[in-house]
PDB file of N, CA and C in Angstrom:
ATOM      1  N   UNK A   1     157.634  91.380 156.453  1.00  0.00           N
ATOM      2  CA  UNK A   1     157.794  91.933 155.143  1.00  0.00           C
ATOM      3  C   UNK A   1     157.260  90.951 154.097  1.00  0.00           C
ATOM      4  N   UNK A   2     156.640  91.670 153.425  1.00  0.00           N
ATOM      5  CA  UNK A   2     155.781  90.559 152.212  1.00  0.00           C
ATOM      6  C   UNK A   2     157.032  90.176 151.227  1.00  0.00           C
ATOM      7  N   UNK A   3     156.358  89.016 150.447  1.00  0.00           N
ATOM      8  CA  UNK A   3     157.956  88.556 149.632  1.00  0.00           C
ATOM      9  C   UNK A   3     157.666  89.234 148.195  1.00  0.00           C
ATOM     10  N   UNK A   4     158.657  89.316 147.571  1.00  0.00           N
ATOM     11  CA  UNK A   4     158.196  89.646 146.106  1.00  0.00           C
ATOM     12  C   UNK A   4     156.925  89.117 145.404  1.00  0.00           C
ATOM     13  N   UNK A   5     157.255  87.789 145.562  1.00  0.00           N
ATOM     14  CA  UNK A   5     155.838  86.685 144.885  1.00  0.00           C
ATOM     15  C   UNK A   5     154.783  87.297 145.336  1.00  0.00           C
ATOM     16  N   UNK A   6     154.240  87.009 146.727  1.00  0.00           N
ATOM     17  CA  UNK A   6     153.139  87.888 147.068  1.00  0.00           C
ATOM     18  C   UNK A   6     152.554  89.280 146.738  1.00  0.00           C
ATOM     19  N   UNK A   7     153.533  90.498 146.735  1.00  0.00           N
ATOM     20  CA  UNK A   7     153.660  91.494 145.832  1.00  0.00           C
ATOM     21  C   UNK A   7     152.714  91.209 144.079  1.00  0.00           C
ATOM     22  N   UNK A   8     153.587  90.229 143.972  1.00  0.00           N
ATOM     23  CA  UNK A   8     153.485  90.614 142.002  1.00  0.00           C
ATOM     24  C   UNK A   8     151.782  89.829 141.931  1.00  0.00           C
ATOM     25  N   UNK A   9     151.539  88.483 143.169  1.00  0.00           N
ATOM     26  CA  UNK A   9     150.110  87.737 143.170  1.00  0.00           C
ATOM     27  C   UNK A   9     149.046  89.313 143.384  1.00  0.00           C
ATOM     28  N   UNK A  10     149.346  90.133 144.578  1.00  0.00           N
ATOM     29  CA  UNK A  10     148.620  91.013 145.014  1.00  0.00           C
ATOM     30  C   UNK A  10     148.228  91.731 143.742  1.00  0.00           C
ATOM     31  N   UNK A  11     149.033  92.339 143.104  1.00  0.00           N
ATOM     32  CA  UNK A  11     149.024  93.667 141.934  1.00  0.00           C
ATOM     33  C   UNK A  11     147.973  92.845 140.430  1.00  0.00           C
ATOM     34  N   UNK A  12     148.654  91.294 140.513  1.00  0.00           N
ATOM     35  CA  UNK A  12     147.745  90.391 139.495  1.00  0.00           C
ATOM     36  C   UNK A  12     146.656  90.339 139.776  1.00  0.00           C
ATOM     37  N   UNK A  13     146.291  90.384 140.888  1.00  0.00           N
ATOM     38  CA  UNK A  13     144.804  90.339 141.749  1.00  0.00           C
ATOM     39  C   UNK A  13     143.861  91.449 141.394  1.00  0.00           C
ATOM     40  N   UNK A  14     144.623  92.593 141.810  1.00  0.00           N
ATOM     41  CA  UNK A  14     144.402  94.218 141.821  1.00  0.00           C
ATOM     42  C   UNK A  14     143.967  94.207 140.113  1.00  0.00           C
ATOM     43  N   UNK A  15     144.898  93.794 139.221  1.00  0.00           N
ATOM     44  CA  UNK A  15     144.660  93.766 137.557  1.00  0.00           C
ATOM     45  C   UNK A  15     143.248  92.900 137.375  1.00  0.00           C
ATOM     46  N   UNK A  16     143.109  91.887 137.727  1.00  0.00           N
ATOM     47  CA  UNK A  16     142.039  91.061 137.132  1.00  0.00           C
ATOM     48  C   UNK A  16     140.938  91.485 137.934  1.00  0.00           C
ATOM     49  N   UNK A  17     140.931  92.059 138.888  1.00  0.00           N
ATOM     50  CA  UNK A  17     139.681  92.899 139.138  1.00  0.00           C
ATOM     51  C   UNK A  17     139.179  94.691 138.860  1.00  0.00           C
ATOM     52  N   UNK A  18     140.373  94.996 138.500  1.00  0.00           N
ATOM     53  CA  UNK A  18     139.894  95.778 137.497  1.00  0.00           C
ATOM     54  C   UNK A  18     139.334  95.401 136.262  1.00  0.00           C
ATOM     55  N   UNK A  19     140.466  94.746 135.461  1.00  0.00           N
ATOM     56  CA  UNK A  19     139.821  93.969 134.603  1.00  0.00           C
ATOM     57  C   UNK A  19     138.344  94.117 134.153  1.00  0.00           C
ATOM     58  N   UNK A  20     138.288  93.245 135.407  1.00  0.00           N
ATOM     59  CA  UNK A  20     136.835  92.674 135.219  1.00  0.00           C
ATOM     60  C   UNK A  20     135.853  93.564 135.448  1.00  0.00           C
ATOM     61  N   UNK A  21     135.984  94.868 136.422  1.00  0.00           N
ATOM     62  CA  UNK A  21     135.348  95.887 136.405  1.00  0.00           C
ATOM     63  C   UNK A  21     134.966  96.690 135.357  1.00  0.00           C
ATOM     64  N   UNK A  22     136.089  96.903 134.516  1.00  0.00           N
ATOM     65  CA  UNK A  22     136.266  97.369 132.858  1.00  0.00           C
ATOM     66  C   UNK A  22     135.019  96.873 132.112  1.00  0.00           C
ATOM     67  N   UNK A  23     135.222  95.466 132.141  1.00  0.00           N
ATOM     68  CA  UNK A  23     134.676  94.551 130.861  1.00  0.00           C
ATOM     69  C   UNK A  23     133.174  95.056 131.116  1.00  0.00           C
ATOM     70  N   UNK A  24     132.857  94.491 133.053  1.00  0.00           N
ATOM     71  CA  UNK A  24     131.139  94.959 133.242  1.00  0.00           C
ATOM     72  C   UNK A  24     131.046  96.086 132.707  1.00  0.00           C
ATOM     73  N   UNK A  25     131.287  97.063 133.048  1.00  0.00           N
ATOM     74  CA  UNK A  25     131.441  98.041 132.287  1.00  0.00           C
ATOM     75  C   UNK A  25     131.058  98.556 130.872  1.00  0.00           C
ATOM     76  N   UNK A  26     131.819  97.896 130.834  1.00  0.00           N
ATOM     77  CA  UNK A  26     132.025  98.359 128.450  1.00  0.00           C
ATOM     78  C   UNK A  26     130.454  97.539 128.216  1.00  0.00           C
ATOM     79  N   UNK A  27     130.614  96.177 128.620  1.00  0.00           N
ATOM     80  CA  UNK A  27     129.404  95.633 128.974  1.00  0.00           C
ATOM     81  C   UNK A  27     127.884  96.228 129.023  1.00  0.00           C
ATOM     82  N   UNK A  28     127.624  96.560 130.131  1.00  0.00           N
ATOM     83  CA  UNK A  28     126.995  97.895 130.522  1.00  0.00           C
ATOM     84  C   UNK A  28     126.578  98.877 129.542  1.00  0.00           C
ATOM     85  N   UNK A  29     128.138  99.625 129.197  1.00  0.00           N
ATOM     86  CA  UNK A  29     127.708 100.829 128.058  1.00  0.00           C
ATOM     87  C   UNK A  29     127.354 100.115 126.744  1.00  0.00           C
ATOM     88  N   UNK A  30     127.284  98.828 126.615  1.00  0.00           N
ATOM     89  CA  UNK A  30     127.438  98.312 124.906  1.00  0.00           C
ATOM     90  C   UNK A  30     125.448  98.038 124.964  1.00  0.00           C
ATOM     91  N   UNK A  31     125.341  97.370 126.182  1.00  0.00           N
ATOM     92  CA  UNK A  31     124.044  97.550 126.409  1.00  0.00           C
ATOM     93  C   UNK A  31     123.169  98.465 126.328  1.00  0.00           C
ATOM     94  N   UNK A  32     123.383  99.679 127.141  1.00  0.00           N
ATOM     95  CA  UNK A  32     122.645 101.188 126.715  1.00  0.00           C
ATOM     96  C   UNK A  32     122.786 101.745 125.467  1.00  0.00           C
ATOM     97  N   UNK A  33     124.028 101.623 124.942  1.00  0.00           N
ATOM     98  CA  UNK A  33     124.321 102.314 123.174  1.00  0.00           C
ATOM     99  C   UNK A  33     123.159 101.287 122.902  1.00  0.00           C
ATOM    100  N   UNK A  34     122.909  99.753 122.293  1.00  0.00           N
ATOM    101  CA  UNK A  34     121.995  98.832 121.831  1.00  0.00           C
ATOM    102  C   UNK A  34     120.600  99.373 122.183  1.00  0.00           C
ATOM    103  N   UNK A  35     120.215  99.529 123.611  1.00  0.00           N
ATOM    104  CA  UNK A  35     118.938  99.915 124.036  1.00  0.00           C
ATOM    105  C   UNK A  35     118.672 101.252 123.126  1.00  0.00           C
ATOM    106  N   UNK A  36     119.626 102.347 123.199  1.00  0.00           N
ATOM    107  CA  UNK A  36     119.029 103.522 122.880  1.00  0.00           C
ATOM    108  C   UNK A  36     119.207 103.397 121.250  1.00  0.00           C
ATOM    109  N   UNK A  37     120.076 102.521 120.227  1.00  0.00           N
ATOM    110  CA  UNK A  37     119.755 102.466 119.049  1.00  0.00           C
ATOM    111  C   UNK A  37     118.186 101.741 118.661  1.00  0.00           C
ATOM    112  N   UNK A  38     118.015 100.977 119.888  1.00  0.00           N
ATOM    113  CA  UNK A  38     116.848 100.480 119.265  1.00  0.00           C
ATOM    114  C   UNK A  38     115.588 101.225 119.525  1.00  0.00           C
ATOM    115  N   UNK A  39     115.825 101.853 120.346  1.00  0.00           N
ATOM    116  CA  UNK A  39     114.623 103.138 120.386  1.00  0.00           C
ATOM    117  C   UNK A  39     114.653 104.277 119.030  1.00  0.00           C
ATOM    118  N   UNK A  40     115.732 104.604 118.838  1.00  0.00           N
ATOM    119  CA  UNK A  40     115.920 105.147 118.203  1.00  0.00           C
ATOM    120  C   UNK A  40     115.340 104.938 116.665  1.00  0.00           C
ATOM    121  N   UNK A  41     115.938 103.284 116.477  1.00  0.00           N
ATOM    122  CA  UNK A  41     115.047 102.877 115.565  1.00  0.00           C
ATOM    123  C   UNK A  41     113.601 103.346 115.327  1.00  0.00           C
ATOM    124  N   UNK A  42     113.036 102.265 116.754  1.00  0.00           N
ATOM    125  CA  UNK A  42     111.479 102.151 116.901  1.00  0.00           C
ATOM    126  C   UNK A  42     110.507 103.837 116.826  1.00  0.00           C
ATOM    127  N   UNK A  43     111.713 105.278 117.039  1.00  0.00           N
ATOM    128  CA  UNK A  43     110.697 106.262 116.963  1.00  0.00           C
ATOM    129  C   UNK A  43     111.095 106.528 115.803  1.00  0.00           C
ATOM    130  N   UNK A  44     112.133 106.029 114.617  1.00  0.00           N
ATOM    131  CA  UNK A  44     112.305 106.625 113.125  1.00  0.00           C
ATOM    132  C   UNK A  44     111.533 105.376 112.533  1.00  0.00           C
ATOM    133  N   UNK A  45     111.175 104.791 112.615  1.00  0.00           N
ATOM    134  CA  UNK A  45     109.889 103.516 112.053  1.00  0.00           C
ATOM    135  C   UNK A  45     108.487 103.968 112.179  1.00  0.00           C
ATOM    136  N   UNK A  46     108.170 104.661 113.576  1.00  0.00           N
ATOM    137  CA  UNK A  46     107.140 105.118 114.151  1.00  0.00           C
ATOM    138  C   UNK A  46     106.696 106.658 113.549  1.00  0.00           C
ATOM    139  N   UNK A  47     108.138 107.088 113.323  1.00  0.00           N
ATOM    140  CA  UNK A  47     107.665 108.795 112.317  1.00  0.00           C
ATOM    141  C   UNK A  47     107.346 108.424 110.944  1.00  0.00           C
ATOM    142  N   UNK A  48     108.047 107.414 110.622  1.00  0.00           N
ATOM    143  CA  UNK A  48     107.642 107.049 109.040  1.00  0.00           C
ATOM    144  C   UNK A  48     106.801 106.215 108.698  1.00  0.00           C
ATOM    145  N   UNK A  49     106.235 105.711 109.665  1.00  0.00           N
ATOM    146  CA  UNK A  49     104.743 105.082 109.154  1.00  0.00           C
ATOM    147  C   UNK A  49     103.948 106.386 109.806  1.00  0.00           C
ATOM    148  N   UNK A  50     103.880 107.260 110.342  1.00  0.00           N
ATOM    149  CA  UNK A  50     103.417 108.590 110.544  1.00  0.00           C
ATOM    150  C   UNK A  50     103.307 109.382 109.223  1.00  0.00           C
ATOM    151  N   UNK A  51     104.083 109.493 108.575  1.00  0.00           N
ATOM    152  CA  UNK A  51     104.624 110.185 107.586  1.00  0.00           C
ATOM    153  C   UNK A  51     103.679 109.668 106.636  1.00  0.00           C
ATOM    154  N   UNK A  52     103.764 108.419 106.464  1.00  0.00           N
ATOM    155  CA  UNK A  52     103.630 107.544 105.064  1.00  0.00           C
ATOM    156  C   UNK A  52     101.961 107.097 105.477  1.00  0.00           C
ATOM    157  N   UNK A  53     101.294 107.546 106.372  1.00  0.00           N
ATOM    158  CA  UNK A  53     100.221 107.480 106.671  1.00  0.00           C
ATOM    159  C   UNK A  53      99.290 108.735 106.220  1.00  0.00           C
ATOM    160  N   UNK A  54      99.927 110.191 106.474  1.00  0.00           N
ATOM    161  CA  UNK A  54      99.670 111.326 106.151  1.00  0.00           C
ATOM    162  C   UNK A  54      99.652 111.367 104.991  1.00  0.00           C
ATOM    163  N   UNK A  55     101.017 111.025 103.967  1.00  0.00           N
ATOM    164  CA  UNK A  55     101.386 111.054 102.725  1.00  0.00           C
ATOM    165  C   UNK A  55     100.021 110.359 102.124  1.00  0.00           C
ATOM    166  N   UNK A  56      99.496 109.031 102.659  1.00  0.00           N
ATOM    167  CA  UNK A  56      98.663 108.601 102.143  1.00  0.00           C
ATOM    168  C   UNK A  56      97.194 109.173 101.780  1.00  0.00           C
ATOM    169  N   UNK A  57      96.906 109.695 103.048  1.00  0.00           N
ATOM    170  CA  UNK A  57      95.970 110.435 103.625  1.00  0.00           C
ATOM    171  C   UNK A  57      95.803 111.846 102.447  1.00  0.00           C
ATOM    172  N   UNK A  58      96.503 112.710 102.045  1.00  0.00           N
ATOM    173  CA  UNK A  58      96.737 113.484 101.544  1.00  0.00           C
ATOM    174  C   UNK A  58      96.390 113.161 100.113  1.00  0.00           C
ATOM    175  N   UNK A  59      96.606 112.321  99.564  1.00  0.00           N
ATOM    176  CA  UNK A  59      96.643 111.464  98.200  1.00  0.00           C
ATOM    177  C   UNK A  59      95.039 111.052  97.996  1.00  0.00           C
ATOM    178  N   UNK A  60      94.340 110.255  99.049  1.00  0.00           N
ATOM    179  CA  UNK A  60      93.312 110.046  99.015  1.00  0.00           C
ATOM    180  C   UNK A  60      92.667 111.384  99.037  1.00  0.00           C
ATOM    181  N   UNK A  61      92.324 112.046  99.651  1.00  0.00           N
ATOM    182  CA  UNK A  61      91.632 113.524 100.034  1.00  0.00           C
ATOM    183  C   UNK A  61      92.001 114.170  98.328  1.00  0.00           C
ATOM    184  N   UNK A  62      93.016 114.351  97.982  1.00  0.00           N
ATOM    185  CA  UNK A  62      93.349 114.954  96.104  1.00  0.00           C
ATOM    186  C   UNK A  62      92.305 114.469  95.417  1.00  0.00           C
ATOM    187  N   UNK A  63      92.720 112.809  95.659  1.00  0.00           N
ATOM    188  CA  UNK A  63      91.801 111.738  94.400  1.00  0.00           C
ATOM    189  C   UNK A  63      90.314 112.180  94.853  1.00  0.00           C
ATOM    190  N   UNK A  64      89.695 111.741  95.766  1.00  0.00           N
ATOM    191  CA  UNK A  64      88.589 112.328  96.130  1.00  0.00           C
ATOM    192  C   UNK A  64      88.244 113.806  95.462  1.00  0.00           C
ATOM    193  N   UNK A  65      88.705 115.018  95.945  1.00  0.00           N
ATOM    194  CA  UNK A  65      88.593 116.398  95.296  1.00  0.00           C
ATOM    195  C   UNK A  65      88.068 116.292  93.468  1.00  0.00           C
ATOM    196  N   UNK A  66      89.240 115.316  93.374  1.00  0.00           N
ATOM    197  CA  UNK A  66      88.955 115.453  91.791  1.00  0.00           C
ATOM    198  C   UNK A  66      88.533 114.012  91.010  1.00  0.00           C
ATOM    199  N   UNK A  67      87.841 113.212  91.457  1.00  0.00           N
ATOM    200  CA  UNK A  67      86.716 112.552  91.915  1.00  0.00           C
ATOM    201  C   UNK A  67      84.927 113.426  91.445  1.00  0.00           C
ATOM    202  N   UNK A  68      85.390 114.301  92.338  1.00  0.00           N
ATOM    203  CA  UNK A  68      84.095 115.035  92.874  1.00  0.00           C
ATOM    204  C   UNK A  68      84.374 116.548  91.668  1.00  0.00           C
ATOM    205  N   UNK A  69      85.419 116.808  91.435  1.00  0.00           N
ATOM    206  CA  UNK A  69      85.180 117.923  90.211  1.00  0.00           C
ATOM    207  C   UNK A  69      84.767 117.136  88.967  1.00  0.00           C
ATOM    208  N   UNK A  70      85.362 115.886  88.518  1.00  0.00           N
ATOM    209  CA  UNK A  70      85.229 115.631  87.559  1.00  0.00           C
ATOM    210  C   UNK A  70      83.384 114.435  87.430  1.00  0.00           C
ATOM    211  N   UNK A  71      82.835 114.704  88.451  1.00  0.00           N
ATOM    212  CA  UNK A  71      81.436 114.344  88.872  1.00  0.00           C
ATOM    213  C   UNK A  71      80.658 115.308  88.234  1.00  0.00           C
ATOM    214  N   UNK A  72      81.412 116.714  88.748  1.00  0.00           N
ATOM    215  CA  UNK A  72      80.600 117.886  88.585  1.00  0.00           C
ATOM    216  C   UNK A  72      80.229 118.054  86.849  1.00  0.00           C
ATOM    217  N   UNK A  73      81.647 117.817  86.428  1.00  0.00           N
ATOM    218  CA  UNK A  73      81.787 118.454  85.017  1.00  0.00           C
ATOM    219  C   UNK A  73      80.947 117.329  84.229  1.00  0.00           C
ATOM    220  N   UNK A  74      81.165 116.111  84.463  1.00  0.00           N
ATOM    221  CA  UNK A  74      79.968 115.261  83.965  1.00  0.00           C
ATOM    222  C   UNK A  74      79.081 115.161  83.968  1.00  0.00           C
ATOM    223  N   UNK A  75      78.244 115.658  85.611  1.00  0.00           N
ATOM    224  CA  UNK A  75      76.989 116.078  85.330  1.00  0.00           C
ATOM    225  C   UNK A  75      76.278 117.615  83.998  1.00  0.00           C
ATOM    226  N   UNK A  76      77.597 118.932  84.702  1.00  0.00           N
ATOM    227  CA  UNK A  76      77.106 119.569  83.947  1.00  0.00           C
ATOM    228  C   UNK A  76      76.932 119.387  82.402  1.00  0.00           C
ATOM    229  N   UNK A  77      78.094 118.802  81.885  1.00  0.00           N
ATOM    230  CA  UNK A  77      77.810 118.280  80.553  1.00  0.00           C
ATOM    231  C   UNK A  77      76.897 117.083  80.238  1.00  0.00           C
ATOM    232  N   UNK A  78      75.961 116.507  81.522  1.00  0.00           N
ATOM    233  CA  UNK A  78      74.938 116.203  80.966  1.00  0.00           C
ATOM    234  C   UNK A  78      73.801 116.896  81.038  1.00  0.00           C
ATOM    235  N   UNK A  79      73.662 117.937  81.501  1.00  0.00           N
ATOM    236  CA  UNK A  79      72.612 118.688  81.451  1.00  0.00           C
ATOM    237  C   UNK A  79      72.648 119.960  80.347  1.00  0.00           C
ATOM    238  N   UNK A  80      74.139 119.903  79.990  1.00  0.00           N
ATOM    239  CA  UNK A  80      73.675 120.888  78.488  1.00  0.00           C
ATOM    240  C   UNK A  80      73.396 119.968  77.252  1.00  0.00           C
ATOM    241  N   UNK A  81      73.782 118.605  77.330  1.00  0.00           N
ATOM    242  CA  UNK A  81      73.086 117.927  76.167  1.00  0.00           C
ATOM    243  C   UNK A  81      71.317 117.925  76.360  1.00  0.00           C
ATOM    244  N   UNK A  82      71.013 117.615  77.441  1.00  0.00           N
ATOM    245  CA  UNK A  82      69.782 117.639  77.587  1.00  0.00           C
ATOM    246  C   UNK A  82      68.786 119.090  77.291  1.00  0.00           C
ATOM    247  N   UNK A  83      69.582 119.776  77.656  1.00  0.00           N
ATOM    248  CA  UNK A  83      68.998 121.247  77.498  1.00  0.00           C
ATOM    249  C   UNK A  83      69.368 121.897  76.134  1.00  0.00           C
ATOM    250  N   UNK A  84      69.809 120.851  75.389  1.00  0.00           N
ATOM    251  CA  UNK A  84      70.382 121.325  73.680  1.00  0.00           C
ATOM    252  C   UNK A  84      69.338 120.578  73.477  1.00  0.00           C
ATOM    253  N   UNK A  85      68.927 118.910  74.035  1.00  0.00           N
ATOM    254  CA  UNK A  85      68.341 118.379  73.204  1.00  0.00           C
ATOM    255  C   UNK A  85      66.752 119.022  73.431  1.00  0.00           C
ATOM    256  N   UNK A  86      66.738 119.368  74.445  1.00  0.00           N
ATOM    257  CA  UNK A  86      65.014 119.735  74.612  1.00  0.00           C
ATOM    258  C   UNK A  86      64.766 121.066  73.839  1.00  0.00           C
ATOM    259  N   UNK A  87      65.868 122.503  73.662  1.00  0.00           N
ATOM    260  CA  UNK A  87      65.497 123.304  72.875  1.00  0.00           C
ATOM    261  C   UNK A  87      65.923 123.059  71.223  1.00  0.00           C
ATOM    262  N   UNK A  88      66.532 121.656  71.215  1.00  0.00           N
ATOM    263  CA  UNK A  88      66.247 121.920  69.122  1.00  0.00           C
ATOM    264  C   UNK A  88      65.327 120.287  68.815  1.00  0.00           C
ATOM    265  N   UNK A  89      64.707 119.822  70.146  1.00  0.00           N
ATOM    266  CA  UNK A  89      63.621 119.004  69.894  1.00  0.00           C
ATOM    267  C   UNK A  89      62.666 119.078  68.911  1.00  0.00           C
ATOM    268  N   UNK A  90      61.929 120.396  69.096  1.00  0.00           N
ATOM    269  CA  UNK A  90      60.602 120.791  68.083  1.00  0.00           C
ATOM    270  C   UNK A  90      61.122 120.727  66.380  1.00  0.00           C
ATOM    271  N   UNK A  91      62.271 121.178  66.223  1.00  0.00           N
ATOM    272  CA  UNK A  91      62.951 121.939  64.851  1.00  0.00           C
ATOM    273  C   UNK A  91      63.445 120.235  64.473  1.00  0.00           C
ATOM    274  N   UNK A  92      63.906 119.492  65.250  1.00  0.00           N
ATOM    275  CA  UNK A  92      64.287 117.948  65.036  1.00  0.00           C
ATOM    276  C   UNK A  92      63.158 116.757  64.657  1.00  0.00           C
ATOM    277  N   UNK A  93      62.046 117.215  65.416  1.00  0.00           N
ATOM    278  CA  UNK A  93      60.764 116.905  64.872  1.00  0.00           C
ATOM    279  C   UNK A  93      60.147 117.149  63.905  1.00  0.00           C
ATOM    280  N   UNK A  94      60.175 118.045  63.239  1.00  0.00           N
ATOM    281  CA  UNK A  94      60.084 118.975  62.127  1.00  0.00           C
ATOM    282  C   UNK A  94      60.623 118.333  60.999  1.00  0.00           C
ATOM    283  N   UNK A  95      62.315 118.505  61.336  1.00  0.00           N
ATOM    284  CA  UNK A  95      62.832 117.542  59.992  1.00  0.00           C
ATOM    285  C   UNK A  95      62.434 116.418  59.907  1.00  0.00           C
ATOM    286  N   UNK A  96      62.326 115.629  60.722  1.00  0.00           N
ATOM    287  CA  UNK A  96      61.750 114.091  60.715  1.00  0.00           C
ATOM    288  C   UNK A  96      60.705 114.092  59.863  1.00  0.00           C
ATOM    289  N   UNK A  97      59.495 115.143  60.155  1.00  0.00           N
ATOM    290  CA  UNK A  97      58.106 114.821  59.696  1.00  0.00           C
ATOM    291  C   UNK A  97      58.552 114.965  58.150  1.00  0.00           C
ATOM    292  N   UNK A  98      59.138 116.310  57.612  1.00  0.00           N
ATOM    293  CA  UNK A  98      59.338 116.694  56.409  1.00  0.00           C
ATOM    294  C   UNK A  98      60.025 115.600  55.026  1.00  0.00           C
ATOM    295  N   UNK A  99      61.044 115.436  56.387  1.00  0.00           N
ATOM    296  CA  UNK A  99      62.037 114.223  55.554  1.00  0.00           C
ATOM    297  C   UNK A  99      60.989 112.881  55.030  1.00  0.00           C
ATOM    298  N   UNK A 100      60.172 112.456  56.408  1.00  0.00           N
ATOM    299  CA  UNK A 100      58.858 111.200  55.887  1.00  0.00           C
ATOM    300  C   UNK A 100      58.493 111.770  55.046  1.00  0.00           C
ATOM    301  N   UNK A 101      57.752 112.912  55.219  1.00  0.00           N
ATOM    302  CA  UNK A 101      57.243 113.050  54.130  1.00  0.00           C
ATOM    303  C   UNK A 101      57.323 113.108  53.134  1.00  0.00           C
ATOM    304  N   UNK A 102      58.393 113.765  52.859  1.00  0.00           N
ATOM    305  CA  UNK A 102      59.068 113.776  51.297  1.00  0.00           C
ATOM    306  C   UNK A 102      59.543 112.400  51.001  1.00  0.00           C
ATOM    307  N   UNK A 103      60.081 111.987  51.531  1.00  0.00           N
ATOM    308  CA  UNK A 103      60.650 110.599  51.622  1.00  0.00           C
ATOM    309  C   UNK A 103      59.474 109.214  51.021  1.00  0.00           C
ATOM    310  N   UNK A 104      58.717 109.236  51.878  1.00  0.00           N
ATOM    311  CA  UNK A 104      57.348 108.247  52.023  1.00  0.00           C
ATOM    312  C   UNK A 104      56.334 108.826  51.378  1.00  0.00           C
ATOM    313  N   UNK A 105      55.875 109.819  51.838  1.00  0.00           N
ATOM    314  CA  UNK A 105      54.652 110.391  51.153  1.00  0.00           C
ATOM    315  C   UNK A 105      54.443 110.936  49.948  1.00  0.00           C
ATOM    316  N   UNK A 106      55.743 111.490  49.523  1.00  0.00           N
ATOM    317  CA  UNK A 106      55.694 112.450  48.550  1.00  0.00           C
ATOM    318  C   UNK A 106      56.164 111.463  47.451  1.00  0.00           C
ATOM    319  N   UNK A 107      56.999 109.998  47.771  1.00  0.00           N
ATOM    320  CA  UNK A 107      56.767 109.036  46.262  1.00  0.00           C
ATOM    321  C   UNK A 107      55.907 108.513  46.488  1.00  0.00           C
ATOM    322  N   UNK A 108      54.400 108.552  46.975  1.00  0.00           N
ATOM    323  CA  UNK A 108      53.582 107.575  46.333  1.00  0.00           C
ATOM    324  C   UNK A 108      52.236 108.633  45.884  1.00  0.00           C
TER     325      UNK A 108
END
């Protein structure tokens, strides 16, 4: 027959290896929760430089668009000065000569 002492050593035994089974354990799971937060991280870092890449992307492609309208409108408004200046050229020439003349010619 086992004695008490032995009994209560056995059951202390039985405890500290559970115990210790526990701890690996929690251990264990504290490890996988860590692993999978840090993934977790690394694919919400990975969508938002995704994001903030597109966002960018999108911004450039606008500026560009209107870039290129406001190219347009500058050219066209240089081609109606030019096409104002070439049809009131002759009539602008005209005053010039008249104005000398009256001006220069006509006091002496």
């Amino acid at each position: 027959m086992e004695s008490l002492l032995n009994k209560v050593r056995k059951i202390e035994e039985e405890a500290e290896e559970r115990i210790q089974a526990v701890e690996l354990e929690s251990q264990r799971r504290v490890a996988e929760i860590t692993e999978g937060e840090e993934k977790t991280l690394d694919d919400i870092r990975g969508q938002a430089e995704a994001r903030a890449e597109s966002i960018v992307g999108e911004e450039v492609k606008k500026a560009k668009e209107e870039i290129n309208r406001l190219k347009q409108d500058e050219e066209a408004s240089v081609r109606r000065v030019h096409e104002s200046a070439d049809s009131n050229r002759s009539r602008a020439v005209e005053k010039a000569v008249d104005i000398f003349s009256s001006e220069y010619l006509g006091a002496n």
